[in-house]
Protein backbone atom coordinates (compact mmCIF):
# COMPACT_ATOMS: atom_id res chain seq x y z
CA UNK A 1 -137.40 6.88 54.18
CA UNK A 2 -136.98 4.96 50.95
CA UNK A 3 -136.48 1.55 50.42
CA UNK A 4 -135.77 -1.63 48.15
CA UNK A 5 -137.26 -4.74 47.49
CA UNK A 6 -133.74 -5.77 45.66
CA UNK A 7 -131.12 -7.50 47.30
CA UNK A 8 -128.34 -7.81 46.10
CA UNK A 9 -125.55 -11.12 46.46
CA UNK A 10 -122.93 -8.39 48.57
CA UNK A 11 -125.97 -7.74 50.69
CA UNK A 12 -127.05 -11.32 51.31
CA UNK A 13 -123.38 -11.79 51.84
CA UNK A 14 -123.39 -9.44 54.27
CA UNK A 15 -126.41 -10.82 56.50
CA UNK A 16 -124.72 -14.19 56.53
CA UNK A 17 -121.60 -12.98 57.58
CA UNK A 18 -123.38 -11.06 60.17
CA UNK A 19 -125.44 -13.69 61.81
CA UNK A 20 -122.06 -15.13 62.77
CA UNK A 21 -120.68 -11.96 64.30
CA UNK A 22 -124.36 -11.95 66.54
CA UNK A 23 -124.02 -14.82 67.76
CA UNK A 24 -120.51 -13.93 69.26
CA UNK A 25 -121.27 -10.25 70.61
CA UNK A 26 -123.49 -9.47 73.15
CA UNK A 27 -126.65 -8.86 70.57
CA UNK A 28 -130.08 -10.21 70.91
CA UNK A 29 -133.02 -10.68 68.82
CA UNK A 30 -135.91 -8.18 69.41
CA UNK A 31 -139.53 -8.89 69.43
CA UNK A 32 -139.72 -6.20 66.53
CA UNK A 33 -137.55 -8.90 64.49
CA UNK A 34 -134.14 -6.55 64.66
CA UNK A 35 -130.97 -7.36 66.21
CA UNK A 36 -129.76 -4.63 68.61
CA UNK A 37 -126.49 -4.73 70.54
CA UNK A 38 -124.92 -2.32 73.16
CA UNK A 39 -126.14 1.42 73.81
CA UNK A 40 -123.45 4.04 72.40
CA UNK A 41 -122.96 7.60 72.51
CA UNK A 42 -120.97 7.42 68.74
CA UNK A 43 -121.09 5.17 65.76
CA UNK A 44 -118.23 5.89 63.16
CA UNK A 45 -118.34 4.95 59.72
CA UNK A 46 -115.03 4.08 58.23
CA UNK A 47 -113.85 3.42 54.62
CA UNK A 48 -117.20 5.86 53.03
CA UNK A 49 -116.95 6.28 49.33
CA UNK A 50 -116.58 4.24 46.33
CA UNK A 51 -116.53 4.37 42.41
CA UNK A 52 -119.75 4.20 40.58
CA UNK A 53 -122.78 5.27 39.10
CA UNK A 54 -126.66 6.05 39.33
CA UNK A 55 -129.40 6.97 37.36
CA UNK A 56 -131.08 10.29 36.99
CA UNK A 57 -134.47 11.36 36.50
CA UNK A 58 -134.45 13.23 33.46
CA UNK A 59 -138.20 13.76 32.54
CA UNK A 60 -141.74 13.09 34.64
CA UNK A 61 -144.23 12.85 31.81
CA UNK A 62 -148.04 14.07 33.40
CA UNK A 63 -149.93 12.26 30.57
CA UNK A 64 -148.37 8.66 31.07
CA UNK A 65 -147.79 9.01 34.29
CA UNK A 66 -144.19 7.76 33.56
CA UNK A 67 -141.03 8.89 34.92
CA UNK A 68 -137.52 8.59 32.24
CA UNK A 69 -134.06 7.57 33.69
CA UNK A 70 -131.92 8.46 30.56
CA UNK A 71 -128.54 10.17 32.55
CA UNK A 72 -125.90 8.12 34.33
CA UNK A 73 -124.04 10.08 36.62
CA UNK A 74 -120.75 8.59 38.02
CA UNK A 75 -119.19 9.43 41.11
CA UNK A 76 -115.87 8.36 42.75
CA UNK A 77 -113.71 9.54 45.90
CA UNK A 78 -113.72 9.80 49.33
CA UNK A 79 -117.80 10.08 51.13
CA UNK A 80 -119.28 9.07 47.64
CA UNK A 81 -122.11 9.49 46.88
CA UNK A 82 -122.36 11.16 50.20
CA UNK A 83 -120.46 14.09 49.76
CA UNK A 84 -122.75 15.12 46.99
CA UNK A 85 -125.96 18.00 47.91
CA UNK A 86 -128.06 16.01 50.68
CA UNK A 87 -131.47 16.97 52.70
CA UNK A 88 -132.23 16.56 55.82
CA UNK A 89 -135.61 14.18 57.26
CA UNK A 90 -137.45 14.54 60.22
CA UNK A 91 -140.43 12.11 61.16
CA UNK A 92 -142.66 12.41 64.53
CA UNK A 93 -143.14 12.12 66.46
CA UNK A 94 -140.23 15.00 67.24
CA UNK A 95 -139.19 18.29 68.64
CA UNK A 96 -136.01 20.19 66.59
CA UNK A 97 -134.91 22.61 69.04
CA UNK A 98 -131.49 23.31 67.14
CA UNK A 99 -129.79 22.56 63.80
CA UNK A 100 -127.00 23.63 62.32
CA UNK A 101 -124.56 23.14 59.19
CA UNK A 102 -120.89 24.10 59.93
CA UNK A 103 -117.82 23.98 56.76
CA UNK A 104 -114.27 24.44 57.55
CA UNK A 105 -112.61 28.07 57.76
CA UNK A 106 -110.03 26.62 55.07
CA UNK A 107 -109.10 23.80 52.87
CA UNK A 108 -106.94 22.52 55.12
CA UNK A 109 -107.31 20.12 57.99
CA UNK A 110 -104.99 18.78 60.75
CA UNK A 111 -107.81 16.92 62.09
CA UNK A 112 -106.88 13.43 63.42
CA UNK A 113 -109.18 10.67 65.47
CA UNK A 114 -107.49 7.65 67.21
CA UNK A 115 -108.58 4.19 67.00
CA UNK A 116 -112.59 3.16 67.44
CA UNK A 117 -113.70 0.71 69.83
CA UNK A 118 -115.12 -2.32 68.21
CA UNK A 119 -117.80 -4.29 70.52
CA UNK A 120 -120.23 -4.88 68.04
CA UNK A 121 -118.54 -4.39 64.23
CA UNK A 122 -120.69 -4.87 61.38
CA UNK A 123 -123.47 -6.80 62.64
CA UNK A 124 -126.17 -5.85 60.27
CA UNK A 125 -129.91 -6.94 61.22
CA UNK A 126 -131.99 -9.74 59.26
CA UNK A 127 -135.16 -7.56 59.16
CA UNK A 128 -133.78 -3.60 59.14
CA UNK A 129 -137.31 -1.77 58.39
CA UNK A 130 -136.91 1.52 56.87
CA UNK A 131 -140.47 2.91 56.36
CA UNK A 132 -139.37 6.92 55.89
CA UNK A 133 -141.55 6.80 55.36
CA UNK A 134 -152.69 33.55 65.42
CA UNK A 135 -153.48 37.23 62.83
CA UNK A 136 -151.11 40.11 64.57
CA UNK A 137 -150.42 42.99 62.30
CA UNK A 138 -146.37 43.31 61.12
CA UNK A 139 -144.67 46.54 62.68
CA UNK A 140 -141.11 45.52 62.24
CA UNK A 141 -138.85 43.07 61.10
CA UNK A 142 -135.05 42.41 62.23
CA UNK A 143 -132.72 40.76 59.49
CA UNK A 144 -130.64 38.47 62.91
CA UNK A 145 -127.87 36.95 60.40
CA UNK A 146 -126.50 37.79 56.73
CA UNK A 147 -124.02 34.89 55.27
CA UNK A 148 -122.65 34.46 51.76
CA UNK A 149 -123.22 31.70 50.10
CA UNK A 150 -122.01 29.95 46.31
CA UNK A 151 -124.37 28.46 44.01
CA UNK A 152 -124.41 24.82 45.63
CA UNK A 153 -125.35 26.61 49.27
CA UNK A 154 -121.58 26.76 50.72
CA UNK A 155 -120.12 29.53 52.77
CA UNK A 156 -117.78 31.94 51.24
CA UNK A 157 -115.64 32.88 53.69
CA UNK A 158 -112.61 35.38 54.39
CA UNK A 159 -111.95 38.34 51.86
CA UNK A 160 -113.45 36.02 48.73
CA UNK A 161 -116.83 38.10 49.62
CA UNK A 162 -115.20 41.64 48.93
CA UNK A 163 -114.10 41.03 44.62
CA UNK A 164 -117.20 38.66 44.59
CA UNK A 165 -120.14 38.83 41.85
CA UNK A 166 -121.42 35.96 41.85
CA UNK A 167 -121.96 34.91 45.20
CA UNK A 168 -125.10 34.85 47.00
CA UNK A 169 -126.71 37.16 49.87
CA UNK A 170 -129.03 35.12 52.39
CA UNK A 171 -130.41 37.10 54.91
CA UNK A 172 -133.24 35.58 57.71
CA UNK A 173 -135.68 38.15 57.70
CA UNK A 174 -137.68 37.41 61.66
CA UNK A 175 -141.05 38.51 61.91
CA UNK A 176 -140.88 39.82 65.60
CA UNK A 177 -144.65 40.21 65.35
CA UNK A 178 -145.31 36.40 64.80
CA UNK A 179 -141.82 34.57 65.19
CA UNK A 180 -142.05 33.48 61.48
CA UNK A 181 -139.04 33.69 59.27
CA UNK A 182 -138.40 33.95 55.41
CA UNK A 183 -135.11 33.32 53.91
CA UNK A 184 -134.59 36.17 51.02
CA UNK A 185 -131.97 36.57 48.91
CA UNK A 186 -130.26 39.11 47.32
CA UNK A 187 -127.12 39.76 44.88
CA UNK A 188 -124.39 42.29 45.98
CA UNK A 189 -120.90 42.72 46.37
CA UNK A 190 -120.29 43.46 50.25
CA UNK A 191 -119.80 40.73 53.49
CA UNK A 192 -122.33 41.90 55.20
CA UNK A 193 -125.30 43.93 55.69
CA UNK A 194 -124.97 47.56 57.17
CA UNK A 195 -128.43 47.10 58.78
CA UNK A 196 -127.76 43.73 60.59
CA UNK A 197 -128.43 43.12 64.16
CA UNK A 198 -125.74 42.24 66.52
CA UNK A 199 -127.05 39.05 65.90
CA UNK A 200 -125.32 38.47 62.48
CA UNK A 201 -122.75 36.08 62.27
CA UNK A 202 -119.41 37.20 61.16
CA UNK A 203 -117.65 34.59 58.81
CA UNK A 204 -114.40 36.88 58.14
CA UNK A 205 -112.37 36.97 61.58
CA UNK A 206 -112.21 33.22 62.63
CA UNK A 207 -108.59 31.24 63.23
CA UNK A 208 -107.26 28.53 61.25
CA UNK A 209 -109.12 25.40 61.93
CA UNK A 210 -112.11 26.87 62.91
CA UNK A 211 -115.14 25.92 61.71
CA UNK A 212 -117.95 28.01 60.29
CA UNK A 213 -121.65 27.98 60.75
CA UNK A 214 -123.38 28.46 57.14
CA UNK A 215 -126.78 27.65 58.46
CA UNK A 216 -128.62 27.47 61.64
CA UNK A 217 -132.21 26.91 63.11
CA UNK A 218 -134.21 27.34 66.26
CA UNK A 219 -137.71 27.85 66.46
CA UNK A 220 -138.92 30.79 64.98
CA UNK A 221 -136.17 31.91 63.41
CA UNK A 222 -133.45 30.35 60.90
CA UNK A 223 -130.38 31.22 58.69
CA UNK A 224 -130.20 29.61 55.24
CA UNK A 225 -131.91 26.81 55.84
CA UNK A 226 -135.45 26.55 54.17
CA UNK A 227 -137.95 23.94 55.32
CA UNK A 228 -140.27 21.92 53.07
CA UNK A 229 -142.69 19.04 53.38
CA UNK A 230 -145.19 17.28 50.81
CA UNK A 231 -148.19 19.56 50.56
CA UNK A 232 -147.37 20.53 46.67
CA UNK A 233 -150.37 22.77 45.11
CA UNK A 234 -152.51 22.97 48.60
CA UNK A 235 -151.09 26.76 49.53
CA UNK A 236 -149.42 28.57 46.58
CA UNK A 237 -145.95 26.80 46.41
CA UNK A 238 -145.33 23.06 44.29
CA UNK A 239 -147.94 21.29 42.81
CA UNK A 240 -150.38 18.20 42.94
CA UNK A 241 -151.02 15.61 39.78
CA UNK A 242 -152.95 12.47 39.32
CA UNK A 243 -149.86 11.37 38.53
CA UNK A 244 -147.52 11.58 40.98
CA UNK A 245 -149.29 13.26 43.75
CA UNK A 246 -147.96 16.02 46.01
CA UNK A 247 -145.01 17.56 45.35
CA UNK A 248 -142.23 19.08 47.80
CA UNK A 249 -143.59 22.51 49.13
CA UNK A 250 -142.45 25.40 51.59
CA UNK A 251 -143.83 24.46 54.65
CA UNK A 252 -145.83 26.59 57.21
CA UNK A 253 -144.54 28.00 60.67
CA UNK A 254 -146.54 24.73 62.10
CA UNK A 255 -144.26 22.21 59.78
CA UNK A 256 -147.23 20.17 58.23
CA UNK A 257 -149.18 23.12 56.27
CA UNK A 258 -148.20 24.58 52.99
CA UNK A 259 -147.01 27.87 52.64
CA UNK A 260 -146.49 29.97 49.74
CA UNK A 261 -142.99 30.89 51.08
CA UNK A 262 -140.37 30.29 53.17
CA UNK A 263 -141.01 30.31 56.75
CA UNK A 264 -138.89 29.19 60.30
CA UNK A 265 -140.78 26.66 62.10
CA UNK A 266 -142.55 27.39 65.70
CA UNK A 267 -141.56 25.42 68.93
CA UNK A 268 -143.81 22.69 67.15
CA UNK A 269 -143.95 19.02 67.91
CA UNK A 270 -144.51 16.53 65.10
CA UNK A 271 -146.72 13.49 65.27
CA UNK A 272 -146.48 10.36 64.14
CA UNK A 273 -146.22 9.99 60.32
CA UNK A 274 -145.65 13.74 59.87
CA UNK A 275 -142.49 14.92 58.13
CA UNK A 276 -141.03 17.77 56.98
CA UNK A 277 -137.25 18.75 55.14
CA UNK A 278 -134.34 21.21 55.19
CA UNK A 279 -132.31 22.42 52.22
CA UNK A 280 -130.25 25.51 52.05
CA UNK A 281 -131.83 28.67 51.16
CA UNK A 282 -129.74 29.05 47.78
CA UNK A 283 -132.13 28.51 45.08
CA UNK A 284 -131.59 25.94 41.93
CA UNK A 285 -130.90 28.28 39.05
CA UNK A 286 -130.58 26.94 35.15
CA UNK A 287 -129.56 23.60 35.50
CA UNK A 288 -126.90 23.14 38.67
CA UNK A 289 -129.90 20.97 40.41
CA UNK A 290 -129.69 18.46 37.63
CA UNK A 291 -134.27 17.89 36.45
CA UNK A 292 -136.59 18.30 39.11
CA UNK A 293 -140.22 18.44 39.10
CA UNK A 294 -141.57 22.00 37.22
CA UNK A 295 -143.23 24.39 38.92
CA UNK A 296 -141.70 23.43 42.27
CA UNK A 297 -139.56 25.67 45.02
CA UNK A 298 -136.26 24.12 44.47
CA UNK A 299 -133.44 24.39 46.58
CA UNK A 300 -129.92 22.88 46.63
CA UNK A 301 -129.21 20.83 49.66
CA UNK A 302 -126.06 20.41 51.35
CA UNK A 303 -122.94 19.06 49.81
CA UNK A 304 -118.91 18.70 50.45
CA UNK A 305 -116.74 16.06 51.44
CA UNK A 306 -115.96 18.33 54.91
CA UNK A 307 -119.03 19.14 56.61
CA UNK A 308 -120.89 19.20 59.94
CA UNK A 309 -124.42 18.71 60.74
CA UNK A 310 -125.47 19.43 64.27
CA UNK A 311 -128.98 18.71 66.15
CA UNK A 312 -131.16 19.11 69.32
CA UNK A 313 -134.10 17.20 69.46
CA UNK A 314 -136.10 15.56 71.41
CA UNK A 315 -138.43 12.05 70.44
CA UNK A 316 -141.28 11.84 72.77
CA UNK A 317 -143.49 8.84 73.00
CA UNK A 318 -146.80 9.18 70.83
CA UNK A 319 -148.76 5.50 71.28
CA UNK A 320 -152.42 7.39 70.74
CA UNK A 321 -152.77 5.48 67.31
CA UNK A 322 -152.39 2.69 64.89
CA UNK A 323 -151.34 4.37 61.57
CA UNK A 324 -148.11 3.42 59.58
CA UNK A 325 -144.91 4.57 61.01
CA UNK A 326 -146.98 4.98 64.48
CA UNK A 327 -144.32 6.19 67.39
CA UNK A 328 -141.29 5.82 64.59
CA UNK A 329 -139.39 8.68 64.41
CA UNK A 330 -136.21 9.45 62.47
CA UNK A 331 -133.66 11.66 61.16
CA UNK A 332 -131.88 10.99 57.83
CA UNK A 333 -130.40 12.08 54.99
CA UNK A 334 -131.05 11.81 51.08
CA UNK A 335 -129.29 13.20 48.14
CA UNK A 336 -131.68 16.10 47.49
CA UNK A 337 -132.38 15.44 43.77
CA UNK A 338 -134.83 12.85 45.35
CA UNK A 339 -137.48 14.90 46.86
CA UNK A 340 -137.20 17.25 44.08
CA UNK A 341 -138.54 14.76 42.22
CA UNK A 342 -140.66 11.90 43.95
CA UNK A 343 -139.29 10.68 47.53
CA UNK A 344 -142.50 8.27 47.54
CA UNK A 345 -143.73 6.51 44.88
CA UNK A 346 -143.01 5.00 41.44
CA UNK A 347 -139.13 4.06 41.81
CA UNK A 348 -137.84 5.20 38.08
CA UNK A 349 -139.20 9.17 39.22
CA UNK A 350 -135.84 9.24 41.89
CA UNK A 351 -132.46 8.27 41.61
CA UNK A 352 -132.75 5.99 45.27
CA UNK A 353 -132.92 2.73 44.02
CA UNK A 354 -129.87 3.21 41.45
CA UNK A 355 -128.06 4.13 44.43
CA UNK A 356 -127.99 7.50 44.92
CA UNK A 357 -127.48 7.76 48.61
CA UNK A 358 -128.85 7.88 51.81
CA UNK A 359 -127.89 7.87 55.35
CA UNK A 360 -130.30 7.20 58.34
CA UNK A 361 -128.83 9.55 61.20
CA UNK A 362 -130.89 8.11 63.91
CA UNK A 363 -134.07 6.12 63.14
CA UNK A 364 -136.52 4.19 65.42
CA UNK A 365 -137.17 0.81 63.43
CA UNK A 366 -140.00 -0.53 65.21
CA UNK A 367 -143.35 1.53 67.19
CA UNK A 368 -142.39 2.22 70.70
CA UNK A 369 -138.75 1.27 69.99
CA UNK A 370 -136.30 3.61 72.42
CA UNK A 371 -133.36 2.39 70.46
CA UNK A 372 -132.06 4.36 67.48
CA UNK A 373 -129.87 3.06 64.64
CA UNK A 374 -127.80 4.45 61.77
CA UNK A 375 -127.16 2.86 58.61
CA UNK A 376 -126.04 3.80 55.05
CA UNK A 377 -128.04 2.37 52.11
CA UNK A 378 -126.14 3.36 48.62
CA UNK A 379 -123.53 0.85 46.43
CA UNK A 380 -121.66 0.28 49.75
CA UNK A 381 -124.04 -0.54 52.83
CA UNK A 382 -123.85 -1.09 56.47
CA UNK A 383 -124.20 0.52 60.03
CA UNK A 384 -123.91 -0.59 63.26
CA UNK A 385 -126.72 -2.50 65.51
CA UNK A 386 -125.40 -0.82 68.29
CA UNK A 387 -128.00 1.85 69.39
CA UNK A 388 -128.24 5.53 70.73
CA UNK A 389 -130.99 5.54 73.48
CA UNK A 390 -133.96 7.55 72.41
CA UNK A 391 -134.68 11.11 73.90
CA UNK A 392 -138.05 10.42 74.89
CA UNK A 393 -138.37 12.83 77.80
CA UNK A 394 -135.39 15.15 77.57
CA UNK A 395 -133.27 16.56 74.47
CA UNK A 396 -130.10 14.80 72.93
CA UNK A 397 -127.44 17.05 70.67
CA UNK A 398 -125.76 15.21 68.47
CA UNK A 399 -123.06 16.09 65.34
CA UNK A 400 -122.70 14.30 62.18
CA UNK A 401 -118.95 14.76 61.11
CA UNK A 402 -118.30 13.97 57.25
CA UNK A 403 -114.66 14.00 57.33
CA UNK A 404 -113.26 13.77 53.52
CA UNK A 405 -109.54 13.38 54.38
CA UNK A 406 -109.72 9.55 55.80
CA UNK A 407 -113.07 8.89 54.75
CA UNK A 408 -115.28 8.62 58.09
CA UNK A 409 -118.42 9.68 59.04
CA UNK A 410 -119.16 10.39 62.51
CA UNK A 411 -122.32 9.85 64.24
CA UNK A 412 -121.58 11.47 67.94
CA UNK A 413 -123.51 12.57 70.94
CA UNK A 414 -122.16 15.90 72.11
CA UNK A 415 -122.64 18.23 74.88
CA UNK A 416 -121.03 21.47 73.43
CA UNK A 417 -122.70 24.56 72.29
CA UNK A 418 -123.73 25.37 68.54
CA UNK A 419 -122.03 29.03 68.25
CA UNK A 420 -121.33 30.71 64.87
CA UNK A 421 -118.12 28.43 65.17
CA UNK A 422 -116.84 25.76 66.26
CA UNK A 423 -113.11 25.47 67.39
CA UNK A 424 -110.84 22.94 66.05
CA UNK A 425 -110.23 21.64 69.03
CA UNK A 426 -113.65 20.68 69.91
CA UNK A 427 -114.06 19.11 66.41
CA UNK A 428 -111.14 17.10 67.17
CA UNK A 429 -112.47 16.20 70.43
CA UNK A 430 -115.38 15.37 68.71
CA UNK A 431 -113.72 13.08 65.86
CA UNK A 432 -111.19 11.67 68.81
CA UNK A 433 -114.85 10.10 70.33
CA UNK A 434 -114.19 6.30 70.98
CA UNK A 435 -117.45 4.86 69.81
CA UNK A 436 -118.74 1.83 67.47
CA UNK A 437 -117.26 0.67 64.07
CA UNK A 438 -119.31 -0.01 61.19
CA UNK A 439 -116.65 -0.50 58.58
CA UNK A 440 -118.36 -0.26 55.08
CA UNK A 441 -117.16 -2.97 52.86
């Protein structure tokens, strides 16, 4: 994950007014140096989106190492910057079993959520350390799922696909030989693929309300989602300078190799310190990523102010070493011109600092830790101390509900199934979740 060694006077603000609201609610100070509070099963963001502005990268210069921020880019509205194209993080040590990305069937909403409960509201720690930081010949292959996409990675849905031209095709191609998957894509005119299994998700016949799965993982096999990690110029995709090191690259079935394309992860457990990424599989084309790093597999991420992120995973212990970010794992967010650019390193190559956004989803702050916290770092700030309890020997599913219409984002433990929709009832049920308030300012 990225951080900052600025502070700003709304931030120290903030811890002050916070170490009153500890000593009040039933929070304690940890050995680690944090302040955690009461376990939940749902943290919801409220008031998530604001007016301002942050700096782009606009050049990387390989002979003086340096990195230009010439471009201001403003933002306002409801989730802002959120709502803009994001990436999803995953640090071991970790197990993904599912993920998922889901958009509404239609503009509209009727989506409500009654009052949160409040037991531990804005109580933001004093120390809050973020340190995101076998050969079988092919015989056949099965495309399992065929969804169209526009040029920013969202679902078309409905009859839009049938007068279309310049959507995109995204079809999972499964290696049934080997369990690896490639995300290809293709330009055409039709819904779907005459050749798909009766695996393919249908995005046409769904009721008002509904929601939609664009994109969907589960080991060894996945649906517009493409996963990357740092291993730039080390297996035929990205590339590797003195100057700013690795860049992003496909990653390999086993989710720390390079690849030289696109493949589905394997049932594969990450260590300690090892991460690896998700964008869509839409590809940047001309300039509708904004500058990233040449020579690079670029990707948009995910983006809208109505959205829904869903996970399985699993966090087991891993205390068999010392190294930095030992038994520390984490799932977050970034807006996805960072990585395409430089998630680590020199501050002017990425837009983080400047306050592009990012969102820790659930995030172990100390080794060992088996209590996970969310918090927002952009213009705004904040999350809750209370904690979800880490899934150490068993899985947890989880959504992440970015609801435009009364700016809220909701971080909720779930029980349901990930199916090629969702109802609107059980996203209601979902956004109706009492849990704990962290009320950005």
């Amino acid at each position: 994950m990225k951080f900052s060694k600025r502070t700003s006077l709304l931030s120290a603000l903030t811890v002050l007014t916070s170490l009153s609201a500890t000593a009040s609610a039933d929070c304690s100070l940890s050995s680690d140096g944090n302040y955690y509070c009461a376990q939940t099963d749902a943290v919801i963001y409220s008031n998530v989106g604001f007016s301002g502005s942050y700096l782009d990268v606009t050049n990387m210069d390989e002979s003086s190492c340096a990195c230009t921020q010439g471009s201001s880019t403003s933002f306002s509205g409801s989730l802002a910057p959120l709502d803009d194209e994001v990436s999803i993080h995953f640090r071991g040590p970790l197990n993904l079993k599912q993920f998922g990305v889901y958009y509404p069937s239609s503009s509209s909403s009727s989506l409500k959520k009654r009052d949160v409960e409040e037991p531990c509201e804005e109580v933001v720690s004093t120390k809050i350390q973020h340190k995101h930081r076998r050969d079988v010949a092919v015989e056949y292959v099965e495309i399992t799922s065929t969804v169209w996409v526009d040029s920013n990675g969202n679902p078309v849905t409905g009859d839009a696909t049938a007068s279309a031209t310049s959507y995109t095709q995204v079809n999972t191609v499964v290696n049934q030989a080997t369990g690896t998957a490639a995300a290809a894509t293709t330009k055409g005119t039709t819904a779907t693929s005459a050749g798909a299994s009766s695996a393919s998700t249908s995005v046409g016949s769904v009721s008002s309300g509904d929601w939609v799965r664009g994109s969907y993982f589960t080991p060894g096999s996945t649906t517009n989602c493409t996963f990357m990690n740092h291993m730039g110029g080390s297996a035929g995709s990205g590339v590797w300078s003195s100057c700013f090191g690795n860049s992003i690259s496909y990653a390999a079935a086993d989710g720390i190799s390079g690849a030289s394309s696109a493949y589905a992860l394997d049932d594969i457990t990450l260590k300690s310190g090892e991460e690896y990424m998700i964008f869509s599989g839409a590809e940047c084309s001309g300039n509708d990523c904004g500058y990233y790093r040449e020579n690079i597999p670029a990707y948009h991420g995910f983006s809208g102010k109505d959205k829904i992120f869903v996970f399985e995973f699993q966090m087991p212990s891993d205390t068999d070493g010392s190294g930095y970010n030992q038994d520390m794992p984490a799932i977050w967010l970034l807006n996805a011109k960072i990585p395409r650019t430089l998630q680590y390193g020199n501050a002017d190559c990425s837009c983080w600092e400047s306050g592009c956004g990012e969102m820790d989803l659930f995030e172990i702050l100390s080794a060992g830790s088996d209590k996970l916290i969310s918090h927002v770092h952009d213009g705004q700030g904040g999350g809750s101390q209370d904690y979800f309890q880490r899934p150490v020997s068993s899985t947890l599913k989880a959504a992440v509900i970015f609801h435009g219409e009364d700016q809220t984002i909701h971080v909720v433990e779930v029980n349901d199934d990930f199916g090629s929709t969702l109802s609107s009832s059980t996203v209601s049920g979902w956004l109706n979740q009492a849990g704990s308030a962290a009320a950005l300012p």
